[in-house]
N, C-alpha and C. Protein backbone atom coordinates (compact mmCIF):
# COMPACT_ATOMS: atom_id res chain seq x y z
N UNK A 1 23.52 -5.44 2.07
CA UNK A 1 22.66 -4.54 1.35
C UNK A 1 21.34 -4.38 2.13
N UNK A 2 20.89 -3.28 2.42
CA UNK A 2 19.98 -3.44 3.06
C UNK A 2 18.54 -3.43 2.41
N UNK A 3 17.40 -3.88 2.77
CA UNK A 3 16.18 -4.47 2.39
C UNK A 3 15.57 -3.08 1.82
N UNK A 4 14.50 -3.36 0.79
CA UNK A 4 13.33 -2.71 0.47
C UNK A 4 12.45 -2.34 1.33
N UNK A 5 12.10 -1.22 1.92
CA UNK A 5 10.56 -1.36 2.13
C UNK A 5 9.48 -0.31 1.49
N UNK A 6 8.36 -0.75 0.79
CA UNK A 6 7.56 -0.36 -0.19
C UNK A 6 6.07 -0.26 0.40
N UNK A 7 5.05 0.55 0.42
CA UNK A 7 4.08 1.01 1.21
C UNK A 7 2.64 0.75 0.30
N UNK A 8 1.77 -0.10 0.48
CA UNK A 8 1.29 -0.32 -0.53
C UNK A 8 -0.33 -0.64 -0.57
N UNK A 9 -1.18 -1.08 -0.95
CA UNK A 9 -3.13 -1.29 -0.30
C UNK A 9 -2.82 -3.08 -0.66
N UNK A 10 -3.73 -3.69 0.13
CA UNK A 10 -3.82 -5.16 0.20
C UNK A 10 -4.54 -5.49 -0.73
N UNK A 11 -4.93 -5.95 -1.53
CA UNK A 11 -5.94 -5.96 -2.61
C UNK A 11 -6.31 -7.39 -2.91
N UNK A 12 -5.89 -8.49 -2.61
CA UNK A 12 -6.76 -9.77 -2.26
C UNK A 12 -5.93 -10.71 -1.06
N UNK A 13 -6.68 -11.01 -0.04
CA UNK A 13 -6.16 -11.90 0.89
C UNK A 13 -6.52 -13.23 0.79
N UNK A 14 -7.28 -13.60 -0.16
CA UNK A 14 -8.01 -15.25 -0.75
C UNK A 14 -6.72 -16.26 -0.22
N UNK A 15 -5.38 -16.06 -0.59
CA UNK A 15 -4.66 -17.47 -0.52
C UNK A 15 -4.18 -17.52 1.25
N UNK A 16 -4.20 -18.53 1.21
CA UNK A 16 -3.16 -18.66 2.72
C UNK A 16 -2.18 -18.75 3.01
N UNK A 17 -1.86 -17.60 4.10
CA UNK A 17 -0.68 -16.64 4.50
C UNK A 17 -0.08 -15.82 3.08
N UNK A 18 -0.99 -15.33 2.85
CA UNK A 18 -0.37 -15.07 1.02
C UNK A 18 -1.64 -13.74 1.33
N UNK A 19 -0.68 -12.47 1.00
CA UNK A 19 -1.67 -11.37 0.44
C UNK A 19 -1.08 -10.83 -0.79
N UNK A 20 -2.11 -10.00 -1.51
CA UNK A 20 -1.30 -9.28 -2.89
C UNK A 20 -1.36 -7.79 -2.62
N UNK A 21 -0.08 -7.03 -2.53
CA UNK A 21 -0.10 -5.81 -2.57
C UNK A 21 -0.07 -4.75 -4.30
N UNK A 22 -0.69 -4.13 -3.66
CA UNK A 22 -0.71 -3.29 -4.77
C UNK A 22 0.11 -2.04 -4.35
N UNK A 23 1.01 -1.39 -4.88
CA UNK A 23 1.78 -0.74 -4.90
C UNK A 23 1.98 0.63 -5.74
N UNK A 24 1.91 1.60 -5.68
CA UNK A 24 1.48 2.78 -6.70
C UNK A 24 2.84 3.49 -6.34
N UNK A 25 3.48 4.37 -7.67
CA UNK A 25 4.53 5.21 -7.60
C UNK A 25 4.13 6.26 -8.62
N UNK A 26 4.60 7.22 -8.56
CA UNK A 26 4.60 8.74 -9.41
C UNK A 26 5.71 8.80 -10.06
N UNK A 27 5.38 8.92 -11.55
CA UNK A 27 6.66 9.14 -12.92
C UNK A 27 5.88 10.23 -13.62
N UNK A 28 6.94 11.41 -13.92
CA UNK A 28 6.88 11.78 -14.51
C UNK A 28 6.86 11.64 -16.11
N UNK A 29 6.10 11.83 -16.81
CA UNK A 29 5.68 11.77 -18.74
C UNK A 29 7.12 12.47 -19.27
N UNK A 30 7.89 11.57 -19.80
CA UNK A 30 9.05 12.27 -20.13
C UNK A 30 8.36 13.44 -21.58
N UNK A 31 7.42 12.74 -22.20
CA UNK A 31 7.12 14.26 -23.24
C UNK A 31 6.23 15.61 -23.01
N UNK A 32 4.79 14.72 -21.66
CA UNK A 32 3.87 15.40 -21.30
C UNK A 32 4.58 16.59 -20.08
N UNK A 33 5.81 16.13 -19.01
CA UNK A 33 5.50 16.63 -18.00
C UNK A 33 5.03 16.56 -17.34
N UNK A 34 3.86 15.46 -17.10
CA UNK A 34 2.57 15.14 -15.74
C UNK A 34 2.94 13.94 -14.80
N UNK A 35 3.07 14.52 -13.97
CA UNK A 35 2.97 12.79 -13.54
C UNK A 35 1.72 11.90 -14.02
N UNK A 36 2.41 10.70 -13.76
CA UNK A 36 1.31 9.53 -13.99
C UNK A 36 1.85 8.62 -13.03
N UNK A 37 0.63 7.69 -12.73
CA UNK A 37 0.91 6.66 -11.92
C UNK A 37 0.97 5.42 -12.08
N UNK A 38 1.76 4.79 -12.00
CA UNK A 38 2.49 3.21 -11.99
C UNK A 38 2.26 2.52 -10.85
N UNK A 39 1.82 1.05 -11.02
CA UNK A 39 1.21 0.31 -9.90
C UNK A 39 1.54 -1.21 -10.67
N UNK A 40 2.38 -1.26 -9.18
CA UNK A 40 2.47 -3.34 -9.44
C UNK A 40 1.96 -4.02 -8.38
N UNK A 41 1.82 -4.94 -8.43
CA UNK A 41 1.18 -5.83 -7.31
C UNK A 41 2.71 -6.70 -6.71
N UNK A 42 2.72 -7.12 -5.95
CA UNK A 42 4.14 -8.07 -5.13
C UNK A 42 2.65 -9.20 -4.41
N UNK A 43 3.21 -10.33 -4.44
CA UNK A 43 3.07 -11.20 -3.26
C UNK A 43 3.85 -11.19 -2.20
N UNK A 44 3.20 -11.20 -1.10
CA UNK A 44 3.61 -10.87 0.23
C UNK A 44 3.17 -12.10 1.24
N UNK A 45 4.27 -12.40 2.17
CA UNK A 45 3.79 -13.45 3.75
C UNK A 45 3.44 -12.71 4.56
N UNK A 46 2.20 -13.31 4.63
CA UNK A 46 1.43 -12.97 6.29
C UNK A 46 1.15 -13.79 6.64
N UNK A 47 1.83 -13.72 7.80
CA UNK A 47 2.10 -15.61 8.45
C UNK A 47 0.77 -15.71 9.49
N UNK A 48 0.21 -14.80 10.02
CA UNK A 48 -1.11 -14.96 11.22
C UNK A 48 -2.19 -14.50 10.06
N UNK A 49 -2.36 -14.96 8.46
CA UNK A 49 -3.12 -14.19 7.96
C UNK A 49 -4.16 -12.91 8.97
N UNK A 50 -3.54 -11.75 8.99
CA UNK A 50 -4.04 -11.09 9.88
C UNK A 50 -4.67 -9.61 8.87
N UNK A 51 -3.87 -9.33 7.78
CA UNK A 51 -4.19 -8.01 6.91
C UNK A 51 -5.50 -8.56 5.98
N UNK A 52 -6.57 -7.75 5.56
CA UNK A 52 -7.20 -7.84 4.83
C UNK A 52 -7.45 -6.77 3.51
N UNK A 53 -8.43 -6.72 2.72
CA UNK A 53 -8.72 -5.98 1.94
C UNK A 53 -8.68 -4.94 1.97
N UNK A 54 -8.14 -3.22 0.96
CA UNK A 54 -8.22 -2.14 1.41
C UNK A 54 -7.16 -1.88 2.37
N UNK A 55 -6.61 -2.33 3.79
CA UNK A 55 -5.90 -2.22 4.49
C UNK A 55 -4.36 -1.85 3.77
N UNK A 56 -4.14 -0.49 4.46
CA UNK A 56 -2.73 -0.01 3.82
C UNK A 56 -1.61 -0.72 4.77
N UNK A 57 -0.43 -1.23 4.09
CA UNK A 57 0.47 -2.46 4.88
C UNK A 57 1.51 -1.65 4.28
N UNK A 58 3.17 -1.96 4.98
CA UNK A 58 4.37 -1.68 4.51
C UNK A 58 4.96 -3.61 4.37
N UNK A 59 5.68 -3.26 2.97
CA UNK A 59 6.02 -5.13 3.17
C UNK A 59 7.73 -4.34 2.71
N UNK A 60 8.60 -5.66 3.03
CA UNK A 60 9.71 -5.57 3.15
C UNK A 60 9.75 -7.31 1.93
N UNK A 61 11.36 -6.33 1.47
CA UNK A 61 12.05 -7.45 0.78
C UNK A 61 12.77 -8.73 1.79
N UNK A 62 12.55 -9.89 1.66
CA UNK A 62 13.37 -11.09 2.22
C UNK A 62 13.81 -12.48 1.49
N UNK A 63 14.17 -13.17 2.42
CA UNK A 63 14.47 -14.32 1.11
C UNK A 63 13.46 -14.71 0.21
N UNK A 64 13.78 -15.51 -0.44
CA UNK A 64 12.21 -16.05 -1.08
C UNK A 64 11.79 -17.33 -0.77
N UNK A 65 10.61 -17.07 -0.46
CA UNK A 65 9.57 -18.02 0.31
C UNK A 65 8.60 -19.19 -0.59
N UNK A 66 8.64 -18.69 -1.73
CA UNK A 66 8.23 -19.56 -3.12
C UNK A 66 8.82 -18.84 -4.23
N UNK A 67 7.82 -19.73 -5.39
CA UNK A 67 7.83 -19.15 -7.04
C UNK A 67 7.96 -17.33 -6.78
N UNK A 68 6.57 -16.89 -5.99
CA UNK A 68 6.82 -15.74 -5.94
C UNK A 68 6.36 -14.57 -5.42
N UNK A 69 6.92 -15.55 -3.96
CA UNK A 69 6.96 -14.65 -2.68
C UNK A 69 8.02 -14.36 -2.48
N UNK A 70 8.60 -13.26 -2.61
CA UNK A 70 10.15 -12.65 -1.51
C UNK A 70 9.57 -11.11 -1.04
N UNK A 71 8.62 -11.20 -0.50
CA UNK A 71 7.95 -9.58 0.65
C UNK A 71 7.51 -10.71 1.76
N UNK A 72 7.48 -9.11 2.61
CA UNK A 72 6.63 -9.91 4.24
C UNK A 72 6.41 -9.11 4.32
N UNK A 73 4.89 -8.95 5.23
CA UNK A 73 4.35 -7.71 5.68
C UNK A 73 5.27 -7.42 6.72
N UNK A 74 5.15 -6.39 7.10
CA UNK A 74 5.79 -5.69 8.31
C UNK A 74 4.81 -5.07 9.25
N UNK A 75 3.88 -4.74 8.81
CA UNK A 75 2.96 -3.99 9.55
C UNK A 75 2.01 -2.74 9.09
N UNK A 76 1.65 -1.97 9.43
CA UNK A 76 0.54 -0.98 8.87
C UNK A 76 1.10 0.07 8.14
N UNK A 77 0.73 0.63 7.49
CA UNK A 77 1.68 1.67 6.73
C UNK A 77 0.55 3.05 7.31
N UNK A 78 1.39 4.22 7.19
CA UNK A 78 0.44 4.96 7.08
C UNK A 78 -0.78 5.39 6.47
N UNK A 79 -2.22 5.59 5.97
CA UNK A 79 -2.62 5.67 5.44
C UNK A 79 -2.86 6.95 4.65
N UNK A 80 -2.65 6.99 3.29
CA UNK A 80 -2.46 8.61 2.76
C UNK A 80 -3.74 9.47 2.55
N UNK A 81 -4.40 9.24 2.99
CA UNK A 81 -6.09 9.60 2.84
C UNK A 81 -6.00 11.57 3.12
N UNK A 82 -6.48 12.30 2.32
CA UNK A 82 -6.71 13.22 2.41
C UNK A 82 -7.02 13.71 3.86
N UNK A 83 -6.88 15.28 4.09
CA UNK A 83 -7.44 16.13 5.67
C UNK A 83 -8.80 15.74 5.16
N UNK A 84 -10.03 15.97 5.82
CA UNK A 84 -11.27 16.16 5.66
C UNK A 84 -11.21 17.55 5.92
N UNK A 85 -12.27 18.19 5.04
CA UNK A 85 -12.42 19.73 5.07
C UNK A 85 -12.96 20.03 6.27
N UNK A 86 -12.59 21.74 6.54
CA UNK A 86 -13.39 22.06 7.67
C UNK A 86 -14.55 22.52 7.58
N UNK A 87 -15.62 21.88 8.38
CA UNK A 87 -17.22 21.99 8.91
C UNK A 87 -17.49 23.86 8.55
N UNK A 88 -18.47 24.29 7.95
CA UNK A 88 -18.58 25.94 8.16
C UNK A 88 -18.84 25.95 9.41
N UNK A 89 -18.95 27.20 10.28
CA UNK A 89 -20.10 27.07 11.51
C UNK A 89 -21.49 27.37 11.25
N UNK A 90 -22.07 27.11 11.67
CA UNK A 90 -23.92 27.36 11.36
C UNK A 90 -24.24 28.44 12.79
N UNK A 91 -23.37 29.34 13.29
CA UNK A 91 -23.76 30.16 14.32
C UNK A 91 -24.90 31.10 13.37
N UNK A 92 -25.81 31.85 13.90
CA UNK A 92 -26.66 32.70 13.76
C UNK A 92 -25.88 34.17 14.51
N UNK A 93 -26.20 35.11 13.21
CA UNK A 93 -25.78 36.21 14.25
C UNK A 93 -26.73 37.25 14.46
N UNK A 94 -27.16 37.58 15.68
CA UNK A 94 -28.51 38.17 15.87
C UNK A 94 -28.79 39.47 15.67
């Protein structure tokens, strides 16, 4: 079967080799119609504690490593951050 992988923000790195992801998904309101958003946290291994706070990570499902660790980071995820708008020009026209 092949593994999970889930894309998610780091949201405390306090324990060692231990980060907590936070994880957000889009459901639709079965009465409203809107989406809404759903967010769990996973414990995750980061074995070079190397990810910190804010930092967007992809973690993958693996064995389990404790009570309740079964993620590992994998590495950086993309970050979904909006385009920044475009600048007007400030030319003068004479």
């Amino acid at each position: 079967m092949p593994r999970r992988i889930l894309n998610g923000i780091v949201v405390s790195d306090k324990a060692h080799k231990t980060v907590i992801v936070r994880v957000e998904r889009r459901v639709m309101h079965p009465v409203y119609k809107k989406f809404v958003r759903h967010s769990k946290k996973y414990a995750a291994h980061d074995e070079d504690n190397r990810w910190q706070d804010r930092d967007a990570v992809a973690i993958r499902e693996c064995r389990p490593i404790s009570k309740t660790k079964k993620w590992e980071v994998v590495g950086a995820a993309r970050a979904r951050l909006p385009r920044p708008l475009p600048r007007p020009s400030r030319e003068v026209e004479p």
